[in-house]
Protein backbone atom coordinates (compact mmCIF):
# COMPACT_ATOMS: atom_id res chain seq x y z
CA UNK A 1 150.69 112.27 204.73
CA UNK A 2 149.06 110.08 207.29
CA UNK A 3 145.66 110.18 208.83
CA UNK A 4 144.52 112.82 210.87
CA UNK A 5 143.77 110.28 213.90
CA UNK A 6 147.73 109.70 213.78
CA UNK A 7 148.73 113.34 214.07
CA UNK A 8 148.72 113.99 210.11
CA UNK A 9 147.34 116.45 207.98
CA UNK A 10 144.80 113.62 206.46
CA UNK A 11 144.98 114.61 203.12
CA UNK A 12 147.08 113.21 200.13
CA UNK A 13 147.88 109.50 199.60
CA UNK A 14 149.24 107.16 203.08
CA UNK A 15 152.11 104.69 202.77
CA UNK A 16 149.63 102.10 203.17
CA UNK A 17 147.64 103.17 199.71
CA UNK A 18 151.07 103.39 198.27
CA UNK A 19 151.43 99.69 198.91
CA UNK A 20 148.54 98.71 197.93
CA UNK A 21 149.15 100.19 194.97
CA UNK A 22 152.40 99.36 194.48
CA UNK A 23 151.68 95.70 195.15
CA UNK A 24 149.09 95.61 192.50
CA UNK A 25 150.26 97.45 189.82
CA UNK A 26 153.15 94.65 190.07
CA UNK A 27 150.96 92.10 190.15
CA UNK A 28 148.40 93.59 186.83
CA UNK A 29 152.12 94.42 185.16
CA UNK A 30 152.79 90.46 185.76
CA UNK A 31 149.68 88.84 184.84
CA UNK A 32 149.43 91.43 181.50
CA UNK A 33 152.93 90.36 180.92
CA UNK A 34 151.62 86.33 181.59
CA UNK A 35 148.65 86.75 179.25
CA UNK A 36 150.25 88.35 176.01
CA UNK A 37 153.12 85.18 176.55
CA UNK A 38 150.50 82.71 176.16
CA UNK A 39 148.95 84.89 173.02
CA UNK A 40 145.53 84.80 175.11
CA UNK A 41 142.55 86.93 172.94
CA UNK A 42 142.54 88.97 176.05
CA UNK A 43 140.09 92.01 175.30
CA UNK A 44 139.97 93.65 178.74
CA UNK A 45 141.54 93.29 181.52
CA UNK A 46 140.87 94.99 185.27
CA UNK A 47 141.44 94.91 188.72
CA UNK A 48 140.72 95.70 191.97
CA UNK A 49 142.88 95.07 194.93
CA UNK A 50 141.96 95.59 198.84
CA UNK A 51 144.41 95.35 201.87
CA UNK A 52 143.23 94.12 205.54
CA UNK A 53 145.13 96.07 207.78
CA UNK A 54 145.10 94.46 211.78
CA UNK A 55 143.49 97.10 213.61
CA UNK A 56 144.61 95.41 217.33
CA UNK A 57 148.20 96.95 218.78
CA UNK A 58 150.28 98.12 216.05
CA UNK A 59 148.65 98.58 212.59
CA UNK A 60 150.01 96.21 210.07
CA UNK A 61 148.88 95.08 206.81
CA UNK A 62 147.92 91.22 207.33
CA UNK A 63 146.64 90.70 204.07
CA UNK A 64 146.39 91.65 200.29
CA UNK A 65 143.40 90.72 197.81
CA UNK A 66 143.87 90.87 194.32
CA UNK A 67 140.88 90.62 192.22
CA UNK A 68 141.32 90.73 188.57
CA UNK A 69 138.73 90.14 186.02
CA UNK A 70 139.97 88.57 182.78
CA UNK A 71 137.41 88.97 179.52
CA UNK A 72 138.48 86.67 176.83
CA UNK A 73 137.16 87.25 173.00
CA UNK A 74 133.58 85.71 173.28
CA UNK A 75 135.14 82.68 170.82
CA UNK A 76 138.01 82.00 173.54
CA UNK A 77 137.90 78.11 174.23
CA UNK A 78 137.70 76.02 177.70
CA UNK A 79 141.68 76.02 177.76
CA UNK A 80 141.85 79.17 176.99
CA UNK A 81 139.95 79.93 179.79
CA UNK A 82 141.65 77.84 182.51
CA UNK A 83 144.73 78.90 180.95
CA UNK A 84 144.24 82.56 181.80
CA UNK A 85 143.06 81.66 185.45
CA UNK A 86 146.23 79.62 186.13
CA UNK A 87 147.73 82.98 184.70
CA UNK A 88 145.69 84.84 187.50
CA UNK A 89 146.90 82.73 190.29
CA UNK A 90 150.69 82.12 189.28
CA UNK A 91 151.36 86.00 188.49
CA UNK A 92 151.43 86.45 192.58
CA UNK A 93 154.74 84.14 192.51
CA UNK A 94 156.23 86.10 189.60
CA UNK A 95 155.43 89.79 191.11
CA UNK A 96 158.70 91.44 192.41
CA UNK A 97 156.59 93.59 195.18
CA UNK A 98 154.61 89.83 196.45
CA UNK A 99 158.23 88.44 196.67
CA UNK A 100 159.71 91.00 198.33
CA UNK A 101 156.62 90.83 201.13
CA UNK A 102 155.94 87.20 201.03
CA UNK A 103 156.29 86.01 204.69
CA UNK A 104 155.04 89.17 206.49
CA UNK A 105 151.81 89.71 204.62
CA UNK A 106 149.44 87.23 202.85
CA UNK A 107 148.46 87.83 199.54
CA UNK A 108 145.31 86.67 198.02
CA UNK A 109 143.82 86.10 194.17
CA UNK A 110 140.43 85.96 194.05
CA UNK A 111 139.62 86.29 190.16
CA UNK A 112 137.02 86.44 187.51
CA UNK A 113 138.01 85.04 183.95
CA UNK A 114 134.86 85.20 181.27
CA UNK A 115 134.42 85.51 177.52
CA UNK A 116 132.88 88.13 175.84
CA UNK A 117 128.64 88.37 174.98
């Protein structure tokens, strides 16, 4: 359904939250995927992802933010650490959905890799 400003009902979910969503559940499915490969003491792992749509003539996505927040085991070491942020920033280029828009919309990693208290 689309908004009611664009003649829909404005209920239900839009094709631009099912991009969004689409893009990052791709992009978590990646990075997970990323993480347990390089046996990282992951012990959660969230995200939050938010799309800036142009609002002048037609309406088009221009740009995707990822943020993810990475807790490591409160032992995890330095390169452990950096190891799961270059995980954060290289799942983009493994993400089927960020290859398949790469060129029409910019996509963004903004995120947060800690260790435990």
């Amino acid at each position: 359904p689309s908004p009611q400003v664009m003649g829909g009902p404005g209920v239900g979910t839009n094709p631009d939250e099912m991009l969004l969503g689409a893009a990052a559940t791709c992009y978590l499915i990646t990075l997970a995927h990323i993480l347990e490969n390089r046996r990282l003491p992951v012990l959660e792992l969230t995200m939050n992802a938010e799309a800036v749509v142009s609002q002048t003539g037609s309406l088009k996505f221009e740009r995707i933010i990822h943020r993810p927040s990475i807790v490591l085991r409160a032992d995890a070491t330095e390169q452990q650490l950096d190891t799961a942020q270059t995980a954060a920033m290289r799942a983009d280029k493994h993400c089927m959905i960020s290859k398949a828009l790469h060129g029409n919309v910019e996509i963004t990693v903004e995120a947060s890799v800690t260790r435990a208290v």
